[in-house]
PDB file of N, CA and C in Angstrom:
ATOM      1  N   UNK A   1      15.710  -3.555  -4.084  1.00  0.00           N
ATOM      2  CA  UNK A   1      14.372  -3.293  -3.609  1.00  0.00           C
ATOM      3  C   UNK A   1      13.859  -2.022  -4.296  1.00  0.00           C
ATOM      4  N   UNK A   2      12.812  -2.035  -5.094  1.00  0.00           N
ATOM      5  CA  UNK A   2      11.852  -1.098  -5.695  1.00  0.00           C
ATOM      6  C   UNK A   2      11.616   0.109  -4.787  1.00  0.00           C
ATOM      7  N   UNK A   3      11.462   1.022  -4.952  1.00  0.00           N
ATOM      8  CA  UNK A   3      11.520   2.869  -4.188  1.00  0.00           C
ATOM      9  C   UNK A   3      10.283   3.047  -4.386  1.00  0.00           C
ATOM     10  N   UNK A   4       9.275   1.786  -4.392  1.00  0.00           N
ATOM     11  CA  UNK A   4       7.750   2.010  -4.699  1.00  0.00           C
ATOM     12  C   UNK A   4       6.614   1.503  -4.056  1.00  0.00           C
ATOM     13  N   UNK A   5       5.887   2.167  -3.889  1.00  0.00           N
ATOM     14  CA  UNK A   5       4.475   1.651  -3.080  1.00  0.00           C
ATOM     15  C   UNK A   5       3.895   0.539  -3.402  1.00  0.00           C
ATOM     16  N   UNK A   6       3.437  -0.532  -3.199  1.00  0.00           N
ATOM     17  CA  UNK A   6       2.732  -1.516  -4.147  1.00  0.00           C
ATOM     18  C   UNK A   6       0.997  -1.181  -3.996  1.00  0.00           C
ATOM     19  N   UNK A   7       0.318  -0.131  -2.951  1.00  0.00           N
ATOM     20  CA  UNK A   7      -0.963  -0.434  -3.014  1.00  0.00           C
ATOM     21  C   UNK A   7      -0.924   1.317  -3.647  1.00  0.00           C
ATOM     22  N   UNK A   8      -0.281   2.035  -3.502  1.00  0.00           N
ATOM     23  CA  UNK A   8      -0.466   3.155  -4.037  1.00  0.00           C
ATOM     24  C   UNK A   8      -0.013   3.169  -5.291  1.00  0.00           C
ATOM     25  N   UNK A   9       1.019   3.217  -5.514  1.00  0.00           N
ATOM     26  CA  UNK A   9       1.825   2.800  -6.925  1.00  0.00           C
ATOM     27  C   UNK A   9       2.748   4.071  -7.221  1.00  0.00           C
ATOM     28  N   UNK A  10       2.659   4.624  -6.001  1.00  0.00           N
ATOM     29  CA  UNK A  10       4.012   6.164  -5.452  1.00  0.00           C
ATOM     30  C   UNK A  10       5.127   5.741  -5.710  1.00  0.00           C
ATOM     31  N   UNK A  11       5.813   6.392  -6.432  1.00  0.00           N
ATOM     32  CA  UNK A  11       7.658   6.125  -6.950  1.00  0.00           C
ATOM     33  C   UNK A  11       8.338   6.984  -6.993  1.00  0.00           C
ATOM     34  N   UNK A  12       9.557   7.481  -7.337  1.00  0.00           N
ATOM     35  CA  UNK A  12      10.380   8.032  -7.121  1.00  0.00           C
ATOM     36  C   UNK A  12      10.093   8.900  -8.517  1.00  0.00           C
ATOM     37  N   UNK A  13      10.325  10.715  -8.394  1.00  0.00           N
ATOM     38  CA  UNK A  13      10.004  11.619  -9.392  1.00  0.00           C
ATOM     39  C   UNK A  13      10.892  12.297  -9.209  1.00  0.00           C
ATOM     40  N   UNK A  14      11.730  12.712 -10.089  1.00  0.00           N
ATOM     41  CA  UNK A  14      12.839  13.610 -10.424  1.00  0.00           C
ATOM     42  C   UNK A  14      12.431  14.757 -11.014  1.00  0.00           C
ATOM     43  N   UNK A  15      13.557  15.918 -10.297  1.00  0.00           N
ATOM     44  CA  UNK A  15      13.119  17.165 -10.538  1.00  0.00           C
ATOM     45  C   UNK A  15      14.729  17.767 -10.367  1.00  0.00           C
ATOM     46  N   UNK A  16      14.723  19.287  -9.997  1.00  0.00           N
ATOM     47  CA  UNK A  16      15.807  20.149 -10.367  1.00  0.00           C
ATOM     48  C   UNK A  16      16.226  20.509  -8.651  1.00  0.00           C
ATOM     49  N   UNK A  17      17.450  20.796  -8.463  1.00  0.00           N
ATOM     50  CA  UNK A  17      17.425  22.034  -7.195  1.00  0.00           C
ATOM     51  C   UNK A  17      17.826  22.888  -7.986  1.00  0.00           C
ATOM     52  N   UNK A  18      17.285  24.318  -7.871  1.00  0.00           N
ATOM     53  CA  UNK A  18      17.776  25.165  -8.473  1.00  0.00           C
ATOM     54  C   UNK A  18      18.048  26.450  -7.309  1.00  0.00           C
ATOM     55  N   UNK A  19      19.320  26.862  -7.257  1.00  0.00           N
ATOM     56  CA  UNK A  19      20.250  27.601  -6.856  1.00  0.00           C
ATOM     57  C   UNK A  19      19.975  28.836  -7.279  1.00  0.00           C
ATOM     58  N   UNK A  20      20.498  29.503  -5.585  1.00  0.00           N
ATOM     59  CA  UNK A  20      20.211  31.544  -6.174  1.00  0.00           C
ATOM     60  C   UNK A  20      20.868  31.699  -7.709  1.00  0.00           C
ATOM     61  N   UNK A  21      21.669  31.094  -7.712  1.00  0.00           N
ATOM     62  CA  UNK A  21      22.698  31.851  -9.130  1.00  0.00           C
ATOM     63  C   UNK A  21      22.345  31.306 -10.314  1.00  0.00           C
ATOM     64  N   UNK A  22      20.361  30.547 -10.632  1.00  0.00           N
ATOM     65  CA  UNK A  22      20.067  29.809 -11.150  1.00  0.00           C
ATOM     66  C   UNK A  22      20.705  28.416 -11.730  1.00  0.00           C
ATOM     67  N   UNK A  23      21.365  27.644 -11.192  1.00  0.00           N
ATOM     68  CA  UNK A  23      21.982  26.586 -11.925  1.00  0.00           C
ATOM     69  C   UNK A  23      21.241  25.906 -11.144  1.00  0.00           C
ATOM     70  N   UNK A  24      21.101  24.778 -12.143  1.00  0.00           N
ATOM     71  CA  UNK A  24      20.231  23.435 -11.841  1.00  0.00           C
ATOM     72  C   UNK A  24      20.815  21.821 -12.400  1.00  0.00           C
ATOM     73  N   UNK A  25      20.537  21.519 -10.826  1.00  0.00           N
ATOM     74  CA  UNK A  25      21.370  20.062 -10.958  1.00  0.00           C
ATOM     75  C   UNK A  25      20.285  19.417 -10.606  1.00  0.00           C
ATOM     76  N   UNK A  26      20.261  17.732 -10.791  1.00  0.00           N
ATOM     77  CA  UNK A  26      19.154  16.618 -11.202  1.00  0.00           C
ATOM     78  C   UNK A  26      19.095  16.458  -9.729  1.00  0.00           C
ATOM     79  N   UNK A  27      17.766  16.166  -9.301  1.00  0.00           N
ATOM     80  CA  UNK A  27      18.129  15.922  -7.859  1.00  0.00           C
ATOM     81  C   UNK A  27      16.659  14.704  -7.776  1.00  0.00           C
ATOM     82  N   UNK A  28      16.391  13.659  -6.790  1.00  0.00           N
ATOM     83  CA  UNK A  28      15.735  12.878  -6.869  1.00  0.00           C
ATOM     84  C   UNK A  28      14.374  12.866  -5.745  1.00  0.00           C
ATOM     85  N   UNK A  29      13.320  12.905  -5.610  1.00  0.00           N
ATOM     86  CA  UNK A  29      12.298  13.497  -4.779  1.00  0.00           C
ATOM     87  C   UNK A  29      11.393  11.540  -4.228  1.00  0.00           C
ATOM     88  N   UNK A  30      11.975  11.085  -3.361  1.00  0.00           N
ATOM     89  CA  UNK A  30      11.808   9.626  -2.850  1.00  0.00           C
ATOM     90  C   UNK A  30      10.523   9.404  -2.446  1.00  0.00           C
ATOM     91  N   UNK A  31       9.680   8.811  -2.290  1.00  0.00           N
ATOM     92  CA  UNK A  31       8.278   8.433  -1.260  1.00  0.00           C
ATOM     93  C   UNK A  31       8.498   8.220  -0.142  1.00  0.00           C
ATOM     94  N   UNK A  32       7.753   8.470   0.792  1.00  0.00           N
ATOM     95  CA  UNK A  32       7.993   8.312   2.503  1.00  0.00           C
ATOM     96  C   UNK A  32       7.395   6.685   2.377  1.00  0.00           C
ATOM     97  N   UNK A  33       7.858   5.911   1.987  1.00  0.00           N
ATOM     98  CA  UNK A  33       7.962   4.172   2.621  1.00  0.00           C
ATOM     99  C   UNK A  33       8.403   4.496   3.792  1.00  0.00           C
ATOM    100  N   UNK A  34       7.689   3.269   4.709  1.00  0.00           N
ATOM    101  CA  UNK A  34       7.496   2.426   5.655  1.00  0.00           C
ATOM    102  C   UNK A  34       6.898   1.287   6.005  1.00  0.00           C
ATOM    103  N   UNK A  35       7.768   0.543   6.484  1.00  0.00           N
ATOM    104  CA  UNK A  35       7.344  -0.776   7.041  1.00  0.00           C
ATOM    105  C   UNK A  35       6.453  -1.305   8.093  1.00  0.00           C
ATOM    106  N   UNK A  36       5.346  -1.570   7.844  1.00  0.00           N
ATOM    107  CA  UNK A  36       4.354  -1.450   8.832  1.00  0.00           C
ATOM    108  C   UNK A  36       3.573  -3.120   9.218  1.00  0.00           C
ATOM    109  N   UNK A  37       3.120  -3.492  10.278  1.00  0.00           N
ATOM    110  CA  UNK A  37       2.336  -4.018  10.358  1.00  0.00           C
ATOM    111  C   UNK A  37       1.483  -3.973  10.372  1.00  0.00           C
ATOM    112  N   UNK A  38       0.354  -4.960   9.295  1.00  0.00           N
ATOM    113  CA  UNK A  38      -1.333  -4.141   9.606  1.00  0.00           C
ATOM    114  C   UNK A  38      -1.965  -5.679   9.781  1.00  0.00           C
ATOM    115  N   UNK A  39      -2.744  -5.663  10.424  1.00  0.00           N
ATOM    116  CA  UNK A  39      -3.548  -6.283  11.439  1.00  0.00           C
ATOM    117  C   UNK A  39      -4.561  -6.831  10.685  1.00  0.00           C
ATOM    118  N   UNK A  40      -4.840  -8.234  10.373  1.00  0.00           N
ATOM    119  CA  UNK A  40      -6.607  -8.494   9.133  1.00  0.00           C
ATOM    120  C   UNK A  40      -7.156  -9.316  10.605  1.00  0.00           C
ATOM    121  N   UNK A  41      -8.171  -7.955  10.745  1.00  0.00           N
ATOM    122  CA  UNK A  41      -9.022  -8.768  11.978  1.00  0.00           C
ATOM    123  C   UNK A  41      -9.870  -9.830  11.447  1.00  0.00           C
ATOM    124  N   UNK A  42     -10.437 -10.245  10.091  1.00  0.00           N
ATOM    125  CA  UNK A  42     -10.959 -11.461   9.537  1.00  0.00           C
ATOM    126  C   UNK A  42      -9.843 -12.863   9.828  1.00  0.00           C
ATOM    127  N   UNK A  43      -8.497 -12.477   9.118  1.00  0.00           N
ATOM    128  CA  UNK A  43      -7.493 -13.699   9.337  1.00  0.00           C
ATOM    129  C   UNK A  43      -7.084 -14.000  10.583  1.00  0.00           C
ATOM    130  N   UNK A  44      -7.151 -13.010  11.308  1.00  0.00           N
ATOM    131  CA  UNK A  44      -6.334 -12.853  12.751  1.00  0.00           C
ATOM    132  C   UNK A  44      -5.134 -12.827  12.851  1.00  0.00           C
ATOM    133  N   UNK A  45      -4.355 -11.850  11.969  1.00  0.00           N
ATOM    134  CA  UNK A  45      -3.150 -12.113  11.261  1.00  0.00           C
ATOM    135  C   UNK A  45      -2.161 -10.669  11.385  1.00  0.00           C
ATOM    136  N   UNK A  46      -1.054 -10.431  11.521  1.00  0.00           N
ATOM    137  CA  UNK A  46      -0.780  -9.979  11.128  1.00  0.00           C
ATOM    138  C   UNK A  46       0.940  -9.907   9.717  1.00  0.00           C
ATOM    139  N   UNK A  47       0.038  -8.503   8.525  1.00  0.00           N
ATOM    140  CA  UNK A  47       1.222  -8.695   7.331  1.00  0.00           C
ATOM    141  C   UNK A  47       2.032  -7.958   7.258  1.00  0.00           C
ATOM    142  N   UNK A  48       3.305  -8.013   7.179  1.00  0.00           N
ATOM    143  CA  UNK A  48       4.440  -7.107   6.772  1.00  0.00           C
ATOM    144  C   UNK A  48       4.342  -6.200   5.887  1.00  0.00           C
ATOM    145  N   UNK A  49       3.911  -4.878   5.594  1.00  0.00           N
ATOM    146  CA  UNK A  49       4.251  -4.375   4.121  1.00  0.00           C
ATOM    147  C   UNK A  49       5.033  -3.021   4.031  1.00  0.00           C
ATOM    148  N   UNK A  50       5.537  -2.827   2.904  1.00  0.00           N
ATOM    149  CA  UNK A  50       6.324  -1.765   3.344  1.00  0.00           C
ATOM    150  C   UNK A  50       5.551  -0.729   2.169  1.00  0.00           C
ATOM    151  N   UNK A  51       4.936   0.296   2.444  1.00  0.00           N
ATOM    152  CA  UNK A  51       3.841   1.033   1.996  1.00  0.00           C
ATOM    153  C   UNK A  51       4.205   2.519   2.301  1.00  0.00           C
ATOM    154  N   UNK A  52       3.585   3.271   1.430  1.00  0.00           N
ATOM    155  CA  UNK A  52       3.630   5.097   1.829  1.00  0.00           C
ATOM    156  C   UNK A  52       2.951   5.132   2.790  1.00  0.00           C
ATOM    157  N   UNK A  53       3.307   6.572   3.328  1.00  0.00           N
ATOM    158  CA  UNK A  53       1.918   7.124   4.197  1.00  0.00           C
ATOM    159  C   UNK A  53       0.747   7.340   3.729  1.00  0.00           C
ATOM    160  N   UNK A  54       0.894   7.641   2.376  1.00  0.00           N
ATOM    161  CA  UNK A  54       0.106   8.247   1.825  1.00  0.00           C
ATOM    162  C   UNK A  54      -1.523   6.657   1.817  1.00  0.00           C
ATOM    163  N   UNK A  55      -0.651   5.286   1.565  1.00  0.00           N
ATOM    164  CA  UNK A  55      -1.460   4.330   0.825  1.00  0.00           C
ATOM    165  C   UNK A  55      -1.338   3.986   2.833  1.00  0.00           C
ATOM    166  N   UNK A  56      -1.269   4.051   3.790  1.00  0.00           N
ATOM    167  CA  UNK A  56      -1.698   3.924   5.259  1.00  0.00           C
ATOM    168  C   UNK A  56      -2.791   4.949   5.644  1.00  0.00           C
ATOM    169  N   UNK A  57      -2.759   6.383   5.282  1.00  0.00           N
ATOM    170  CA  UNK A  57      -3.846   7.226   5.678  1.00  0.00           C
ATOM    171  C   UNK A  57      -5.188   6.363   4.563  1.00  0.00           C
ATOM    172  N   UNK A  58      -4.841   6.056   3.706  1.00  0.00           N
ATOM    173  CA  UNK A  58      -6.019   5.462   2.683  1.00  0.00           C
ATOM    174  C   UNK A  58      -6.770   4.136   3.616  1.00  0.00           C
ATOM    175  N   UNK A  59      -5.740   3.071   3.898  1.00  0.00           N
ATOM    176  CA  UNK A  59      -6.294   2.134   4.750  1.00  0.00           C
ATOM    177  C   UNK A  59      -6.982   2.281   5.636  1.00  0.00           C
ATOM    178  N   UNK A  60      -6.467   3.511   7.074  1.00  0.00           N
ATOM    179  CA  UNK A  60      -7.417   3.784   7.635  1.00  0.00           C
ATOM    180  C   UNK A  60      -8.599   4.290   7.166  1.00  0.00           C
ATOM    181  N   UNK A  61      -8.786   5.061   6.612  1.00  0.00           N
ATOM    182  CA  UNK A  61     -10.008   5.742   5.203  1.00  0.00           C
ATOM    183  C   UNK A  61     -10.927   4.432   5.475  1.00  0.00           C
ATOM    184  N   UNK A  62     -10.543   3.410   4.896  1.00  0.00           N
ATOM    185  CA  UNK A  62     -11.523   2.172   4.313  1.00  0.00           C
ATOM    186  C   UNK A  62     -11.790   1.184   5.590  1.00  0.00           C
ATOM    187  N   UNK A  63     -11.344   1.484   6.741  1.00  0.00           N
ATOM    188  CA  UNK A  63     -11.655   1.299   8.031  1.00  0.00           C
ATOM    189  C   UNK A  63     -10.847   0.024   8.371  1.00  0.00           C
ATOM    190  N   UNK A  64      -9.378   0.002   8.006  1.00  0.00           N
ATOM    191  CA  UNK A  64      -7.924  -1.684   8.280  1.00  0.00           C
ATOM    192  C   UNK A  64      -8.165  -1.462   6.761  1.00  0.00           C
ATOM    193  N   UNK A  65      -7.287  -2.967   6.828  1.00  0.00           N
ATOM    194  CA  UNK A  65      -6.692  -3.697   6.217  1.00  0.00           C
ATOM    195  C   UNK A  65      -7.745  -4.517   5.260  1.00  0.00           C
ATOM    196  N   UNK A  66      -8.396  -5.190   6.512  1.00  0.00           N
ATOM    197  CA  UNK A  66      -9.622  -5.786   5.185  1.00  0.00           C
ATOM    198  C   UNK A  66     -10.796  -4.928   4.739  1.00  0.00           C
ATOM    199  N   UNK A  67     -11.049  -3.934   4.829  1.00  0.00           N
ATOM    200  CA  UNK A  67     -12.060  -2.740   3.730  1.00  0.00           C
ATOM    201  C   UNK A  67     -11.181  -2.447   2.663  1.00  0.00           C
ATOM    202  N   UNK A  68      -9.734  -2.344   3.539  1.00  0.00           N
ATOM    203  CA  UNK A  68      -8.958  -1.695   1.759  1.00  0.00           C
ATOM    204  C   UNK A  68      -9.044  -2.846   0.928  1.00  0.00           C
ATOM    205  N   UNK A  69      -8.485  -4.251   1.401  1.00  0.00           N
ATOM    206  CA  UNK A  69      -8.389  -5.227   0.450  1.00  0.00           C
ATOM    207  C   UNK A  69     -10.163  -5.145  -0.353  1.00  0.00           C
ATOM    208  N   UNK A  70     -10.861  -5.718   0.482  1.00  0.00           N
ATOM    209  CA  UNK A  70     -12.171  -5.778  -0.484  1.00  0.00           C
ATOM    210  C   UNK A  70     -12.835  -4.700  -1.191  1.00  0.00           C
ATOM    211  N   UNK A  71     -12.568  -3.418  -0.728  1.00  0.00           N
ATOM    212  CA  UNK A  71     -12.948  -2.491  -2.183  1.00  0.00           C
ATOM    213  C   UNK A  71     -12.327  -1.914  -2.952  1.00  0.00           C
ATOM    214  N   UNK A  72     -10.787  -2.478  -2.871  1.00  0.00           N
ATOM    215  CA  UNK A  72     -10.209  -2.649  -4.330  1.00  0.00           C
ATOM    216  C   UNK A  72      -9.808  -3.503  -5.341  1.00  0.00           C
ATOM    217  N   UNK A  73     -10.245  -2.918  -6.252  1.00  0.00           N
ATOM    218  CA  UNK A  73     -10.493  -4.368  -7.204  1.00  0.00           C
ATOM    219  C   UNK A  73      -8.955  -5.221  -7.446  1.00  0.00           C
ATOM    220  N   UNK A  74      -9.318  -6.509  -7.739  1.00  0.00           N
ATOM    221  CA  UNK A  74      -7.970  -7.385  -7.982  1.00  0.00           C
ATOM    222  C   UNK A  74      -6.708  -6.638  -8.536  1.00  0.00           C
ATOM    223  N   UNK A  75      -7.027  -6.384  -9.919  1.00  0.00           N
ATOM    224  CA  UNK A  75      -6.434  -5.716 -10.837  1.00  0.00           C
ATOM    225  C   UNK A  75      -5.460  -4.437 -10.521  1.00  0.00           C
ATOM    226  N   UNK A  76      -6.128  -4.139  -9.066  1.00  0.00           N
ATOM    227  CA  UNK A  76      -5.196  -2.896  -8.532  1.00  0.00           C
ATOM    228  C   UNK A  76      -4.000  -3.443  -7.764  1.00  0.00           C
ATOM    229  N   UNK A  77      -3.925  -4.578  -7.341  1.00  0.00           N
ATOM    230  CA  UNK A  77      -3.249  -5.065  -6.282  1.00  0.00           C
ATOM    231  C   UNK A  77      -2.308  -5.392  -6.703  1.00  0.00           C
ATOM    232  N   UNK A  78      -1.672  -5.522  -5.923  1.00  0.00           N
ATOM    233  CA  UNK A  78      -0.062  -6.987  -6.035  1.00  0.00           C
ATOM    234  C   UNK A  78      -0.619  -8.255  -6.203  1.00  0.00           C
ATOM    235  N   UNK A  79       0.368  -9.253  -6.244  1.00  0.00           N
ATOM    236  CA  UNK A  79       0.037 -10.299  -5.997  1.00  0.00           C
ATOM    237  C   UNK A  79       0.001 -10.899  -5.206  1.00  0.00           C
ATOM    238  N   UNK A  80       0.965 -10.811  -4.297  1.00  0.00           N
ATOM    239  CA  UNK A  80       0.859 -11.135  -2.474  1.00  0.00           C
ATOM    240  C   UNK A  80      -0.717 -10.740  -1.983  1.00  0.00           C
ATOM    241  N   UNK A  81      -0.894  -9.675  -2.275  1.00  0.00           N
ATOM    242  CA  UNK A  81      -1.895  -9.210  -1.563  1.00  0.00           C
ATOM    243  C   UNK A  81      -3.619  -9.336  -2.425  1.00  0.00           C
ATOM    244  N   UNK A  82      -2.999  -9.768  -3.330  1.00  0.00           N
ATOM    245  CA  UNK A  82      -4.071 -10.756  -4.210  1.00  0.00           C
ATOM    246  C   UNK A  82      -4.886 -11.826  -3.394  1.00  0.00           C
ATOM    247  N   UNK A  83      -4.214 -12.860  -2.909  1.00  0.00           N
ATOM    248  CA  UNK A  83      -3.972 -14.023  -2.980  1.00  0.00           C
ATOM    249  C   UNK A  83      -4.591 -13.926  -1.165  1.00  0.00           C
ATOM    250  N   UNK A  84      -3.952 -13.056  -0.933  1.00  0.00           N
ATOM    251  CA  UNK A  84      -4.398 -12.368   0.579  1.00  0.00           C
ATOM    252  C   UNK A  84      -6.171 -11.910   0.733  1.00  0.00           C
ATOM    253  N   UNK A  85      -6.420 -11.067  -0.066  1.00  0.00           N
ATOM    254  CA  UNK A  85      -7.933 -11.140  -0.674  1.00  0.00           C
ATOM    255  C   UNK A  85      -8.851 -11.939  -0.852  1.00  0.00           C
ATOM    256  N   UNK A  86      -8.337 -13.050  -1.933  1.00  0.00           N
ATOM    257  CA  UNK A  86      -8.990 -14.343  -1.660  1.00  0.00           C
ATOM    258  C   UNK A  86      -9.556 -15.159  -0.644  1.00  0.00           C
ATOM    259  N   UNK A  87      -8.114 -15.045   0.400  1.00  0.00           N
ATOM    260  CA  UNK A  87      -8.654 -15.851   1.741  1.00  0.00           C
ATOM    261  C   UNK A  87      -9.244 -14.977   2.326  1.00  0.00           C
ATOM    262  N   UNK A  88      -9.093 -14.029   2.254  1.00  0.00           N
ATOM    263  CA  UNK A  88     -10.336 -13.216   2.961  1.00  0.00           C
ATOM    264  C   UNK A  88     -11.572 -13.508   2.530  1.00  0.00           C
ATOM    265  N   UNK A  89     -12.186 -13.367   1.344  1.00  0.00           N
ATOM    266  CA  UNK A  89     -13.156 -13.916   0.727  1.00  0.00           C
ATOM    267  C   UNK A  89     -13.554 -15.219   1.275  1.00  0.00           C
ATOM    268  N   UNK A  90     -13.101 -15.869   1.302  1.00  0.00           N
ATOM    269  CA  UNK A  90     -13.334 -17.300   1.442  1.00  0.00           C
ATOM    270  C   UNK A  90     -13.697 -17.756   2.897  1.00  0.00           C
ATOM    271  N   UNK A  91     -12.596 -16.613   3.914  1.00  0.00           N
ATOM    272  CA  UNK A  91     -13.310 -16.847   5.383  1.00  0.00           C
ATOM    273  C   UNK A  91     -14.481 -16.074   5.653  1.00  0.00           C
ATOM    274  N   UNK A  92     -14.777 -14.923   4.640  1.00  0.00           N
ATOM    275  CA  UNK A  92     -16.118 -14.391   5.515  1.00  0.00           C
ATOM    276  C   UNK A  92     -17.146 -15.150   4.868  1.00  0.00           C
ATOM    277  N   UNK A  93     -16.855 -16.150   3.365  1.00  0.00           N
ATOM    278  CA  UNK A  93     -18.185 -16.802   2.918  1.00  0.00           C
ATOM    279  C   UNK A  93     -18.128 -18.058   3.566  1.00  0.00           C
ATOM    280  N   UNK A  94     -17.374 -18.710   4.343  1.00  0.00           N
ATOM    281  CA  UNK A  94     -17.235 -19.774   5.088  1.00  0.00           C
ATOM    282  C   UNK A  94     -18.072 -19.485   6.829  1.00  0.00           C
ATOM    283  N   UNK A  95     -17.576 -18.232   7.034  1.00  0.00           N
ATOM    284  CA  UNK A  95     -18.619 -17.294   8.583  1.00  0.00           C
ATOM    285  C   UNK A  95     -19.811 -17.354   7.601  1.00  0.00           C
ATOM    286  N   UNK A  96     -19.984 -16.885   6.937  1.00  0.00           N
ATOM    287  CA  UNK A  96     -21.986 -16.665   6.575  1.00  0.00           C
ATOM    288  C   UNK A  96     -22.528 -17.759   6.523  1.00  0.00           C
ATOM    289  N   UNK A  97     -21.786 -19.090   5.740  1.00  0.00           N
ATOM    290  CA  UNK A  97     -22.553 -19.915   5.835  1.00  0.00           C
ATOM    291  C   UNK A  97     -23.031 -20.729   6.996  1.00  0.00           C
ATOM    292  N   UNK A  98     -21.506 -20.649   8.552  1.00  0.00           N
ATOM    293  CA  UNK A  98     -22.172 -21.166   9.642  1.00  0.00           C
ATOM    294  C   UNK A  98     -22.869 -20.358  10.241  1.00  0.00           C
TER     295      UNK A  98
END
Protein backbone atom coordinates (compact mmCIF):
# COMPACT_ATOMS: atom_id res chain seq x y z
CA UNK A 1 0.00 0.00 0.00
CA UNK A 2 1.32 3.48 -1.28
CA UNK A 3 2.35 6.10 1.91
CA UNK A 4 0.31 8.54 -0.35
CA UNK A 5 -2.62 10.75 -0.56
CA UNK A 6 -4.54 10.21 -3.76
CA UNK A 7 -6.56 13.68 -3.69
CA UNK A 8 -3.65 15.60 -2.29
CA UNK A 9 -0.77 13.81 -3.78
CA UNK A 10 1.21 14.10 -0.01
CA UNK A 11 4.03 11.34 0.22
CA UNK A 12 6.57 10.43 2.16
CA UNK A 13 9.87 13.12 2.31
CA UNK A 14 13.08 12.23 3.70
CA UNK A 15 15.27 14.24 5.69
CA UNK A 16 18.16 13.99 8.47
CA UNK A 17 17.91 13.68 12.48
CA UNK A 18 20.67 15.45 13.39
CA UNK A 19 22.19 14.92 16.86
CA UNK A 20 23.90 17.36 19.54
CA UNK A 21 27.28 15.83 18.43
CA UNK A 22 26.17 16.76 14.82
CA UNK A 23 25.87 13.31 13.17
CA UNK A 24 23.19 12.71 10.84
CA UNK A 25 21.31 9.65 10.05
CA UNK A 26 18.45 9.25 7.14
CA UNK A 27 15.33 9.37 8.86
CA UNK A 28 11.78 9.26 7.02
CA UNK A 29 9.01 12.17 7.64
CA UNK A 30 5.34 9.99 6.76
CA UNK A 31 1.84 11.88 5.96
CA UNK A 32 -0.86 11.75 8.59
CA UNK A 33 -3.24 9.19 6.38
CA UNK A 34 -6.46 8.24 7.50
CA UNK A 35 -9.22 6.26 6.70
CA UNK A 36 -12.29 8.04 6.55
CA UNK A 37 -15.74 7.89 5.51
CA UNK A 38 -17.16 10.73 3.52
CA UNK A 39 -20.68 10.98 2.87
CA UNK A 40 -21.92 12.15 -1.21
CA UNK A 41 -25.18 13.65 -0.14
CA UNK A 42 -26.02 13.66 -4.17
CA UNK A 43 -25.38 9.58 -4.27
CA UNK A 44 -26.59 8.96 -0.82
CA UNK A 45 -23.58 7.05 -0.34
CA UNK A 46 -21.12 6.55 1.63
CA UNK A 47 -16.88 6.07 0.26
CA UNK A 48 -14.01 4.59 1.92
CA UNK A 49 -10.84 6.64 1.39
CA UNK A 50 -7.83 6.71 3.02
CA UNK A 51 -6.64 10.48 2.64
CA UNK A 52 -4.40 13.19 4.69
CA UNK A 53 -5.71 15.62 6.93
CA UNK A 54 -4.43 17.90 5.11
CA UNK A 55 -6.72 16.75 1.62
CA UNK A 56 -10.01 16.36 4.61
CA UNK A 57 -9.55 20.06 5.94
CA UNK A 58 -9.63 20.87 1.93
CA UNK A 59 -12.98 18.86 1.52
CA UNK A 60 -14.55 20.55 4.17
CA UNK A 61 -13.16 23.96 2.47
CA UNK A 62 -15.31 22.98 -0.73
CA UNK A 63 -18.32 22.27 1.51
CA UNK A 64 -18.25 17.49 1.43
CA UNK A 65 -17.38 15.42 -0.76
CA UNK A 66 -19.33 16.48 -3.78
CA UNK A 67 -17.91 20.38 -4.08
CA UNK A 68 -14.46 18.76 -3.82
CA UNK A 69 -15.25 16.21 -6.53
CA UNK A 70 -16.85 18.88 -8.94
CA UNK A 71 -14.30 21.66 -8.68
CA UNK A 72 -11.58 19.59 -9.35
CA UNK A 73 -10.77 18.95 -12.54
CA UNK A 74 -10.64 15.16 -13.85
CA UNK A 75 -7.05 15.22 -14.48
CA UNK A 76 -6.40 15.84 -10.75
CA UNK A 77 -8.11 12.81 -9.54
CA UNK A 78 -7.72 9.11 -9.23
CA UNK A 79 -9.53 6.97 -11.00
CA UNK A 80 -11.91 5.55 -8.53
CA UNK A 81 -12.84 8.82 -7.82
CA UNK A 82 -13.04 9.75 -11.45
CA UNK A 83 -15.61 7.54 -12.31
CA UNK A 84 -17.27 8.65 -8.90
CA UNK A 85 -17.55 12.25 -10.47
CA UNK A 86 -19.20 11.15 -13.37
CA UNK A 87 -22.12 9.70 -11.55
CA UNK A 88 -22.32 12.57 -9.81
CA UNK A 89 -22.65 14.49 -12.91
CA UNK A 90 -25.08 12.46 -14.32
CA UNK A 91 -27.43 12.44 -11.12
CA UNK A 92 -27.58 16.15 -10.71
CA UNK A 93 -28.23 16.44 -14.75
CA UNK A 94 -30.84 13.69 -14.42
CA UNK A 95 -32.48 16.06 -10.96
CA UNK A 96 -32.50 19.22 -13.37
CA UNK A 97 -34.09 17.69 -15.93
CA UNK A 98 -37.12 16.33 -13.64
Amino acid sequence: MARRCPLSGKGVLVGNNVSHANNKSKRRYLPNLQYRHLYSETLKETIRLRISVNALRTIDKHGGLDGFLLDTPERQLPRELVSLRRRLLAKREAAAQS
